[in-house]
N, C-alpha and C. Protein backbone atom coordinates (compact mmCIF):
# COMPACT_ATOMS: atom_id res chain seq x y z
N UNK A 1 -22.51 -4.23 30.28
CA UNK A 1 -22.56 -4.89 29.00
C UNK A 1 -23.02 -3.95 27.89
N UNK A 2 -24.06 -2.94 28.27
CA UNK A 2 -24.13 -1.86 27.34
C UNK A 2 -23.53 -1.35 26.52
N UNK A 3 -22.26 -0.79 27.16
CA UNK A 3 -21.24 -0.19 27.23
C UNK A 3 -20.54 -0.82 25.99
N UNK A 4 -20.43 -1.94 25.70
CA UNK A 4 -19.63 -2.65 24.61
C UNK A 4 -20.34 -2.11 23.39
N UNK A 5 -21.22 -1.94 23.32
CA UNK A 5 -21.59 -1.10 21.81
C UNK A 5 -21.35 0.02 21.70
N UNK A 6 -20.84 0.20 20.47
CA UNK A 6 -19.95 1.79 20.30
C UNK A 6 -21.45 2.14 19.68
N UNK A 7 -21.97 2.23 18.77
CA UNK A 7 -23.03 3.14 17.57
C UNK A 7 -23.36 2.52 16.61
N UNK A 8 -24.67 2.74 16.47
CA UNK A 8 -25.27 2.16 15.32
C UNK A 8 -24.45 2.88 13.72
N UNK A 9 -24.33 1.89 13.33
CA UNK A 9 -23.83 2.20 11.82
C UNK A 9 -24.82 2.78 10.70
N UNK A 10 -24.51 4.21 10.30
CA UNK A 10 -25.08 4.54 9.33
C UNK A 10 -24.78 4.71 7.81
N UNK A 11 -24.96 4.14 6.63
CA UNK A 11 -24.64 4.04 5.95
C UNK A 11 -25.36 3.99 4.90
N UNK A 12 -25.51 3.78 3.44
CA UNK A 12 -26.53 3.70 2.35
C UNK A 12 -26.95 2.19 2.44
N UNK A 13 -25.83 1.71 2.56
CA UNK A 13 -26.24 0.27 2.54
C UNK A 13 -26.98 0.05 3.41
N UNK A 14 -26.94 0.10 4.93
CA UNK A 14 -27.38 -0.35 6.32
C UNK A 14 -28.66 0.53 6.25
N UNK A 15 -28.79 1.89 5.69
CA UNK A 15 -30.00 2.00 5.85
C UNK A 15 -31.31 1.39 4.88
N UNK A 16 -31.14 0.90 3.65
CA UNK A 16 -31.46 -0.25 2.88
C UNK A 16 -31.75 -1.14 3.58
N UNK A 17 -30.79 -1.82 4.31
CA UNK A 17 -30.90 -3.01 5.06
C UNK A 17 -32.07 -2.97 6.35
N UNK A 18 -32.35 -1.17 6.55
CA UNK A 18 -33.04 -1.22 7.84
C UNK A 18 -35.08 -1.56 7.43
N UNK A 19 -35.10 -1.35 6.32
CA UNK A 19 -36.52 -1.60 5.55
C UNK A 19 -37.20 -3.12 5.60
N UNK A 20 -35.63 -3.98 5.65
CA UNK A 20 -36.27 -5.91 5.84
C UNK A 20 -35.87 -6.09 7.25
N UNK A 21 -35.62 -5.00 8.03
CA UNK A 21 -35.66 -5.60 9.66
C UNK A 21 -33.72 -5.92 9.83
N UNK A 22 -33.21 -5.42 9.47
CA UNK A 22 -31.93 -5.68 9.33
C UNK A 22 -31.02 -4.36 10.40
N UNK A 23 -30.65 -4.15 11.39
CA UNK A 23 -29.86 -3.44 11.86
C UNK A 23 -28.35 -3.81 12.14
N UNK A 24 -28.07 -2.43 12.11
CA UNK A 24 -25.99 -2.65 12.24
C UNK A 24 -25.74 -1.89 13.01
N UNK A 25 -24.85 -2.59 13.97
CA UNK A 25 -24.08 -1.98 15.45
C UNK A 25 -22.54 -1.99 14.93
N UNK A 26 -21.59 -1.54 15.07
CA UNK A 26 -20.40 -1.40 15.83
C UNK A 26 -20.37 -1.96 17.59
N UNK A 27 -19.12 -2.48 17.67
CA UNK A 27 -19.45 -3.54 19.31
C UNK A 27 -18.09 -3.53 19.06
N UNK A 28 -17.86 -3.59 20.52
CA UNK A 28 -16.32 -4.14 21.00
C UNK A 28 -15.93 -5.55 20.24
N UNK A 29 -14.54 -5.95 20.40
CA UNK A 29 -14.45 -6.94 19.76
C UNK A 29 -14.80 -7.83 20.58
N UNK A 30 -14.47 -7.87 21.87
CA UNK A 30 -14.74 -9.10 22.40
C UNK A 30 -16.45 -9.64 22.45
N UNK A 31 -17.51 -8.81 22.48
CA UNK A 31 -18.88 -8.90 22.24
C UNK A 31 -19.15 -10.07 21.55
N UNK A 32 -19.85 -11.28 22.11
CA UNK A 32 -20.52 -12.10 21.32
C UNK A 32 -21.62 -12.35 20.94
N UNK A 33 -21.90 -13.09 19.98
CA UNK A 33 -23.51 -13.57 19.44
C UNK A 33 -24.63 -13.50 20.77
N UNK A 34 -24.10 -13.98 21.80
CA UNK A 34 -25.09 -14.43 22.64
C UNK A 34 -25.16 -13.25 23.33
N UNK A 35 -24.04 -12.61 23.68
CA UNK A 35 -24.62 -11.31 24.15
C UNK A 35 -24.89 -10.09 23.82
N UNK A 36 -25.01 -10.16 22.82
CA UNK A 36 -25.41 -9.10 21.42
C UNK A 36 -27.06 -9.90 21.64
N UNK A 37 -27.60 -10.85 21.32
CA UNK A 37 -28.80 -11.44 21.46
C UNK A 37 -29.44 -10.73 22.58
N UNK A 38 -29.33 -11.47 24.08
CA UNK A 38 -29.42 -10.90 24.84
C UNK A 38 -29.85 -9.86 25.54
N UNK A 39 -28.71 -8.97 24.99
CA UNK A 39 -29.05 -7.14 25.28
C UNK A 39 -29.67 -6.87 24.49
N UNK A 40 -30.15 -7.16 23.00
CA UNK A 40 -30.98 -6.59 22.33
C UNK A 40 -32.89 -6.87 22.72
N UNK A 41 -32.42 -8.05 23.08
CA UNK A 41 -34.01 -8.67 23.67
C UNK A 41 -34.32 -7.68 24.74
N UNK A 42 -33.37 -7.67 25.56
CA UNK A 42 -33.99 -7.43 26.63
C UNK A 42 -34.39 -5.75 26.91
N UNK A 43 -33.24 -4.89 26.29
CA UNK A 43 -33.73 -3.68 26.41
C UNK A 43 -34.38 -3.48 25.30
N UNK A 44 -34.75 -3.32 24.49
CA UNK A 44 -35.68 -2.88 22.94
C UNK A 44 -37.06 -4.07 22.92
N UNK A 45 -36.80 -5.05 24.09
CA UNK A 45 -38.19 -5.78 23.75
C UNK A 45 -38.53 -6.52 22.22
N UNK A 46 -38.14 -6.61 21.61
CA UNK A 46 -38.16 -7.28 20.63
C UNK A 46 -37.51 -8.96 20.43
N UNK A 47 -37.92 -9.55 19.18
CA UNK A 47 -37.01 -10.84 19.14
C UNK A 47 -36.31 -11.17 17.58
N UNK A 48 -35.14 -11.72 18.30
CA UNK A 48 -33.83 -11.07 17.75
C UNK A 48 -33.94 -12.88 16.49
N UNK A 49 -33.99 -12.93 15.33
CA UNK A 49 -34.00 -14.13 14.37
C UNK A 49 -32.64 -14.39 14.13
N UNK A 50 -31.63 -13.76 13.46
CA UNK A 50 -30.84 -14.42 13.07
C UNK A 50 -29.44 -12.47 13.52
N UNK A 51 -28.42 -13.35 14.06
CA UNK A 51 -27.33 -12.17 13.33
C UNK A 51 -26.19 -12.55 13.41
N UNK A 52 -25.56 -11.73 12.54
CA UNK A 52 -23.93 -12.20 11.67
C UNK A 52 -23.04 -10.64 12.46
N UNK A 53 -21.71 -11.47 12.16
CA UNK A 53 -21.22 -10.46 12.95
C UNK A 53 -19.70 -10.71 11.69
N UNK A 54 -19.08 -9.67 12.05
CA UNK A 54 -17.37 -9.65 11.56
C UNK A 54 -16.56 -8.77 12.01
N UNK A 55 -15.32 -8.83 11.90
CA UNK A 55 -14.38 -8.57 12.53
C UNK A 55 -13.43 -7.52 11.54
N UNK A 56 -14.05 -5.84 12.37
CA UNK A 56 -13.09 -5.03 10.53
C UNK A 56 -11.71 -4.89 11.31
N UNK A 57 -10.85 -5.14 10.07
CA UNK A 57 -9.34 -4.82 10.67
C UNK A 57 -8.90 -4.14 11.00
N UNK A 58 -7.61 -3.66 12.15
CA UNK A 58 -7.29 -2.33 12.50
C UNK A 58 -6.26 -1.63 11.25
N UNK A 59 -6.55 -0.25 11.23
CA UNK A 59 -5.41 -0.11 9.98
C UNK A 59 -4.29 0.98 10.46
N UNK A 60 -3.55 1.05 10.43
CA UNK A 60 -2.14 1.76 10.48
C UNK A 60 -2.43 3.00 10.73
N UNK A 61 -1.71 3.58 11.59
CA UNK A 61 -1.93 5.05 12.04
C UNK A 61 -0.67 5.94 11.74
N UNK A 62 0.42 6.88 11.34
CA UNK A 62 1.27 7.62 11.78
C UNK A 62 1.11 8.60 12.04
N UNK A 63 2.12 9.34 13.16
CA UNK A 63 1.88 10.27 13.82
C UNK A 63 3.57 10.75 13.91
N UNK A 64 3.97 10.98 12.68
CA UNK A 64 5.81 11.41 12.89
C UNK A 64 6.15 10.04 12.46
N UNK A 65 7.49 9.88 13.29
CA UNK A 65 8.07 8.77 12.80
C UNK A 65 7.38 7.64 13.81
N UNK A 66 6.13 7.98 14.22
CA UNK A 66 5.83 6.78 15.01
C UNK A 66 4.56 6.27 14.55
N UNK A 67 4.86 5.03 14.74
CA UNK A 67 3.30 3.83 13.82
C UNK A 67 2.98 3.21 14.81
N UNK A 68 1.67 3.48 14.67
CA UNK A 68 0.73 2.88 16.13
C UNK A 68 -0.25 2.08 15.19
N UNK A 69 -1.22 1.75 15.54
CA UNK A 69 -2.95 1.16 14.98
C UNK A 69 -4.14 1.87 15.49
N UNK A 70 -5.11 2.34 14.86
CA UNK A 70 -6.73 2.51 15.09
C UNK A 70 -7.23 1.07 15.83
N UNK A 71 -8.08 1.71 16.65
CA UNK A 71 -9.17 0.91 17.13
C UNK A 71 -9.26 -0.44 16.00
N UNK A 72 -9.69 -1.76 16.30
CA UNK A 72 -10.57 -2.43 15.42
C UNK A 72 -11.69 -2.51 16.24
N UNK A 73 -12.89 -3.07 15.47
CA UNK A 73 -14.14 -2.80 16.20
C UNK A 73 -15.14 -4.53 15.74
N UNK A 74 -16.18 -4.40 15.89
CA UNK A 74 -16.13 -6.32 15.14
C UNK A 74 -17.98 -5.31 15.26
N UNK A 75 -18.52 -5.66 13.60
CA UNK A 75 -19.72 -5.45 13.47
C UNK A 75 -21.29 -6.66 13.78
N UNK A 76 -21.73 -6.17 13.76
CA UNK A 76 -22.73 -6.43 14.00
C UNK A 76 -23.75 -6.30 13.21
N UNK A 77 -24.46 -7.40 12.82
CA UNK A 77 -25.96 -7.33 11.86
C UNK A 77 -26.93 -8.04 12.03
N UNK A 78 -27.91 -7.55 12.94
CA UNK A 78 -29.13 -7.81 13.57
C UNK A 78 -30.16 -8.10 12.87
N UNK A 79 -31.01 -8.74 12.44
CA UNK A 79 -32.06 -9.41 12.26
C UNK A 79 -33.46 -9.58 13.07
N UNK A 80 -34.26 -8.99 12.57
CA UNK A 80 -35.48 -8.79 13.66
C UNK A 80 -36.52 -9.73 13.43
N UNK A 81 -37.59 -10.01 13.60
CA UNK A 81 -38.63 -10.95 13.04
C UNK A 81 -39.96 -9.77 12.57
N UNK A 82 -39.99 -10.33 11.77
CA UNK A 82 -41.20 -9.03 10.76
C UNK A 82 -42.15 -8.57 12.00
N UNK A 83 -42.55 -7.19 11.49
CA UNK A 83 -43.41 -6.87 12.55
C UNK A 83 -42.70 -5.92 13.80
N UNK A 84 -41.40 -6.60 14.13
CA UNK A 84 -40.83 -5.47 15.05
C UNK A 84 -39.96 -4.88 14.83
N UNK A 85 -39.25 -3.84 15.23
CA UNK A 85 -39.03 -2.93 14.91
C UNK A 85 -37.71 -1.72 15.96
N UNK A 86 -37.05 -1.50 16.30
CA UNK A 86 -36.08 -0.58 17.03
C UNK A 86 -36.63 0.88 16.94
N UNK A 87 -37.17 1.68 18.08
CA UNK A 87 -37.48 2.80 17.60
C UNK A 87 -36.76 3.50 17.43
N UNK A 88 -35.51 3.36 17.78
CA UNK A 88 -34.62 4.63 17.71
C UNK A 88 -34.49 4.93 16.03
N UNK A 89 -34.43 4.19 15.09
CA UNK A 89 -34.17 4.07 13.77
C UNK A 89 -34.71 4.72 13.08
């Protein structure tokens, strides 16, 4: 189940967001709420309040005359309860 998370997202925004307890994953698409919950509890020890997730679209690839698609990936935005904290961050 690990395995379904690609990388934490770094960004201006997300790191803003990481100051009110707010973290952002990249996750497989199929990954849900509950097990995004879950794995976060259980390995990082912490407790998980609220998180939103979405779904970024795949966008068009060419390579010659041939059109394929990129990966889509479905994000993730974690919510911590004040006080704790992810050390990796």
């Amino acid at each position: 189940m690990i395995d379904m998370f690609k990388y934490p997202l770094f960004t201006d925004k997300t790191n803003k967001l990481l100051q009110i307890n707010k973290y952002t994953f990249l996750t497989d698409v199929k990954f849900t709420k509950t097990m995004a919950i879950n794995i976060i509890e259980d390995i990082f020890s912490v407790k998980v309040v609220s998180i939103n997730t979405s779904i970024l679209s795949s966008k068009k690839r060419r390579l010659g005359k041939f059109l394929g698609f990129k990966n889509s990936f479905k994000r993730i935005l974690i919510t911590l309860s004040s006080g704790q904290f992810i050390p990796f961050f």
